[in-house]
Protein backbone atom coordinates (compact mmCIF):
# COMPACT_ATOMS: atom_id res chain seq x y z
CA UNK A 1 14.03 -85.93 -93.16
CA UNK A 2 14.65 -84.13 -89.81
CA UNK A 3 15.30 -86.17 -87.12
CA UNK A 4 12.58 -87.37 -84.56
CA UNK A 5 12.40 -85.43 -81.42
CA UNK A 6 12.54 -87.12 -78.26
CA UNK A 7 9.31 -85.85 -77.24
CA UNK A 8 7.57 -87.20 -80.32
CA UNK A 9 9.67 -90.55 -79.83
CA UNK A 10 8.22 -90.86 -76.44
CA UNK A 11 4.91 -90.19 -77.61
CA UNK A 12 4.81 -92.70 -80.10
CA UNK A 13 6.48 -95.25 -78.29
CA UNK A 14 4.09 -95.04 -75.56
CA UNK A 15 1.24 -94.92 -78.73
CA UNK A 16 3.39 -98.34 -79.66
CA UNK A 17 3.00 -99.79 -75.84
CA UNK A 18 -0.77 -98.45 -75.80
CA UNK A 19 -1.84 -100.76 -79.61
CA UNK A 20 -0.22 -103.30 -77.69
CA UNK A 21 -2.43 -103.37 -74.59
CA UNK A 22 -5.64 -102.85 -76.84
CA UNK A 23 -4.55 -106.12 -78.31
CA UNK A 24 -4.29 -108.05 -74.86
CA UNK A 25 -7.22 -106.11 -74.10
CA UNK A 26 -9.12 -107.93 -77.27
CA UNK A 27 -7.46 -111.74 -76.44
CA UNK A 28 -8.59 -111.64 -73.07
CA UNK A 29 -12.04 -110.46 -73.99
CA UNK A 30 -11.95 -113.46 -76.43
CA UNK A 31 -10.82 -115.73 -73.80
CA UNK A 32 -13.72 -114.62 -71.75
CA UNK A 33 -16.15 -115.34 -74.84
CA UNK A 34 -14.75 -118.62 -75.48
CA UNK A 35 -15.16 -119.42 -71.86
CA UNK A 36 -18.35 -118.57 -71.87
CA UNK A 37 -19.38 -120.54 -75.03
CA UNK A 38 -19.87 -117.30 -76.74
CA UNK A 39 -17.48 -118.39 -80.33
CA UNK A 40 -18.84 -115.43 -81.81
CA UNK A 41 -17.48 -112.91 -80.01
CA UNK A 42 -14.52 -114.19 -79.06
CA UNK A 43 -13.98 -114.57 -82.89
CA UNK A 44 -15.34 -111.04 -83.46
CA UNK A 45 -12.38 -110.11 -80.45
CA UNK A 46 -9.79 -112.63 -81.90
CA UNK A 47 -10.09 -110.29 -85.36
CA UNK A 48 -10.12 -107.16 -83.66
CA UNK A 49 -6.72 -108.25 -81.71
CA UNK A 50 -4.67 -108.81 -84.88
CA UNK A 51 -6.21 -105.53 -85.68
CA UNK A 52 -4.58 -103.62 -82.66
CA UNK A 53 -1.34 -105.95 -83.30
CA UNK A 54 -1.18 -104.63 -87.02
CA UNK A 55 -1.12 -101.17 -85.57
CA UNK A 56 1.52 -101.77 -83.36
CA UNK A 57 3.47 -103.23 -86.31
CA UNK A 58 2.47 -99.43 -88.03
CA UNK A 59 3.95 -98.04 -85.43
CA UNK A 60 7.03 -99.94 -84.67
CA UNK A 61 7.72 -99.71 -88.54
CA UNK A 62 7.54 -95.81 -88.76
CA UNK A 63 10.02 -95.34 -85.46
CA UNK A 64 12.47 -97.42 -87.16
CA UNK A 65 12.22 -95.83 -90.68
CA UNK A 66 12.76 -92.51 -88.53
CA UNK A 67 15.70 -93.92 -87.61
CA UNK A 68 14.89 -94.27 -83.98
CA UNK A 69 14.36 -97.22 -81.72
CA UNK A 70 11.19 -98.73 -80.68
CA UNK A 71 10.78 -99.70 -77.33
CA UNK A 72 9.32 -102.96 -75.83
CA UNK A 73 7.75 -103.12 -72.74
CA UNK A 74 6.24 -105.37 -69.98
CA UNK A 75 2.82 -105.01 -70.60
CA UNK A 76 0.25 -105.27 -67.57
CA UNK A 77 -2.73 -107.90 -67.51
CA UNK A 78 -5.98 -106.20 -68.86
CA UNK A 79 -8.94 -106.72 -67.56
CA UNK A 80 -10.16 -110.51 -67.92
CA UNK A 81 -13.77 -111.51 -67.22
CA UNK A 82 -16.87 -109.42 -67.76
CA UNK A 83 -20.31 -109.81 -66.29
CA UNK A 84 -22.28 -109.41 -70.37
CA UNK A 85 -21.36 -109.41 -73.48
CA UNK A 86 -22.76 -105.96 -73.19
CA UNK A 87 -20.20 -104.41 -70.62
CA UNK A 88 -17.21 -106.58 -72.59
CA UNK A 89 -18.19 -104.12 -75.74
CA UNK A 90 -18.83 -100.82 -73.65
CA UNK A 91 -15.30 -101.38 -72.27
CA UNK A 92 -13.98 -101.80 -75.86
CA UNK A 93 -15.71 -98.40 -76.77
CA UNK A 94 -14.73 -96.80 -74.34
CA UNK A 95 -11.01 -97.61 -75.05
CA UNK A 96 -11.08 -96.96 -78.52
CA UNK A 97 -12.09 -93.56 -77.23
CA UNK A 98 -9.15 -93.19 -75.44
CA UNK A 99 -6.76 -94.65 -77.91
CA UNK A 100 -8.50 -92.30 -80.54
CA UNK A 101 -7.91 -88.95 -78.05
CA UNK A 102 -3.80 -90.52 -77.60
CA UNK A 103 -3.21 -90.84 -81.38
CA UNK A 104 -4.48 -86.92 -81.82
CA UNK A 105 -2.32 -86.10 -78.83
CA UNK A 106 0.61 -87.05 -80.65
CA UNK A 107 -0.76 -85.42 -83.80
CA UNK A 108 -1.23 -82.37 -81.64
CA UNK A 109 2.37 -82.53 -80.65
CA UNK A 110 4.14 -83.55 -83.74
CA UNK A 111 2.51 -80.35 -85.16
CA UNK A 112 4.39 -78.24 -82.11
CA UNK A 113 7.26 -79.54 -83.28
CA UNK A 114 7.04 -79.43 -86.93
CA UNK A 115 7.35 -82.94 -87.57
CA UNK A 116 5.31 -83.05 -90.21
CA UNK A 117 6.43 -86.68 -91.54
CA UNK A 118 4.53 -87.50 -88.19
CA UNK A 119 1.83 -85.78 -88.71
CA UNK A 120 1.45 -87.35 -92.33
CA UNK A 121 2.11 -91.22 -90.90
CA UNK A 122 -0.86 -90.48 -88.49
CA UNK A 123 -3.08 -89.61 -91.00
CA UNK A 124 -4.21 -93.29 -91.26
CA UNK A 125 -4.87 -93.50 -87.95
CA UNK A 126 -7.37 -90.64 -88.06
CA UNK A 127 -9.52 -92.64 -90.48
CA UNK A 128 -8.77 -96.33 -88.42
CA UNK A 129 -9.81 -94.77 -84.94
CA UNK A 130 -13.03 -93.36 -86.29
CA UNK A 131 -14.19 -97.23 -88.27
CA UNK A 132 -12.74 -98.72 -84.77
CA UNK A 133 -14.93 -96.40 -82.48
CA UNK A 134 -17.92 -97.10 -84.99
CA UNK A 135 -17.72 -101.00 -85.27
CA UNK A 136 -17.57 -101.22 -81.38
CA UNK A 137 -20.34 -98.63 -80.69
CA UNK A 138 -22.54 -100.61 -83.35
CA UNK A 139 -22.21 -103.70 -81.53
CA UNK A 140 -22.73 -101.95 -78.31
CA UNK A 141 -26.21 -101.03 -80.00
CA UNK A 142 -26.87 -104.12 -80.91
CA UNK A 143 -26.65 -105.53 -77.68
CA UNK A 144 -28.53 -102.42 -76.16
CA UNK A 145 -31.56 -103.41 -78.50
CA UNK A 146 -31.13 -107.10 -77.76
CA UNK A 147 -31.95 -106.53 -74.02
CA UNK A 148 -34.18 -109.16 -72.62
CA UNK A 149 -34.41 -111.13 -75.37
CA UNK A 150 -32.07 -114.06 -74.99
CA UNK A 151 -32.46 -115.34 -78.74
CA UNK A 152 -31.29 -112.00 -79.76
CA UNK A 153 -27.65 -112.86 -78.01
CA UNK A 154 -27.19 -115.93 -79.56
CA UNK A 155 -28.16 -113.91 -83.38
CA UNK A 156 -25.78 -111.43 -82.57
CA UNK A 157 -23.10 -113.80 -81.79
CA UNK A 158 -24.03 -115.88 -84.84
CA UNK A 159 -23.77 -112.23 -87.05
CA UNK A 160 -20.39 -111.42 -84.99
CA UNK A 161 -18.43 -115.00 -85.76
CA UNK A 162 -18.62 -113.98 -89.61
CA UNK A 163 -15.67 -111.43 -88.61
CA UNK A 164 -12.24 -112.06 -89.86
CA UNK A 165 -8.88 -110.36 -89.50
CA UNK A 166 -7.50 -109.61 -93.40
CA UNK A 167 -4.13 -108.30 -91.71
């Protein structure tokens, strides 16, 4: 196998940095829900944080098999308190947007140059990004339907808390 180039390296070190953020992202959104004595969605965030943490394991994994280094870094403090449960899940879709358009970046690149093996390892990631843009878009729904009617949070939360993380 060719060796990595340095532009791919960076690129999927940053991708490494980025899965690592969307997890903080997640445990402070759960924080917020637990706060709030919402144990639904902060279970339904808890899951989706060993989600992003498993993908930062993917990634760390395939630099080293390429016989690079992965890099860790300070990672800044997301966002921690949100006004609904509403704009807590409308944040989380629209960063799963962004780490979907990042992951085809580097796809994009790898293809430039011809790192195939890359290319191949973010195959996965392809299929991932479009079930983790779907699942937070269907609870953004949810809630979007469940305007003004109170009851309908606390069923939603109920539904959300029968999440785990299988990772």
């Amino acid at each position: 196998m060719a060796e990595i180039s340095k532009k791919v390296l960076k690129a999927l070190n940053d991708q490494l940095q980025m899965e690592v953020f969307s997890a903080h992202i997640y445990w402070a959104m759960s924080a917020d829900f637990e706060a709030k004595n919402w144990p639904g969605f902060a279970q339904w965030m808890i899951a989706q944080y060993g989600e992003e943490m498993q993908h930062a394991r993917k990634f760390y994994g395939y630099i080293n098999e390429r016989g690079a280094r992965a890099e860790i870094r300070k990672i800044d403090a997301p966002t921690s308190t949100f006004e609904t449960p509403l704009a807590a899940f409308e944040a989380a879709y629209e960063h799963e947007k962004k780490v979907s358009a990042s992951i085809y970046k580097i796809a994009d690149l790898a293809k430039e140059e011809g790192d195939w093996a890359t290319v191949q390892f973010l195959q996965w990631f392809f299929a991932e990004q479009v079930e983790e843009e779907k699942s937070t878009n269907d609870v953004v729904q949810m809630l979007k339907q469940a305007a003004g009617y109170k009851g309908g949070l606390f069923m939603i939360d109920r539904q959300l808390g029968q999440r785990k993380f299988g990772g």
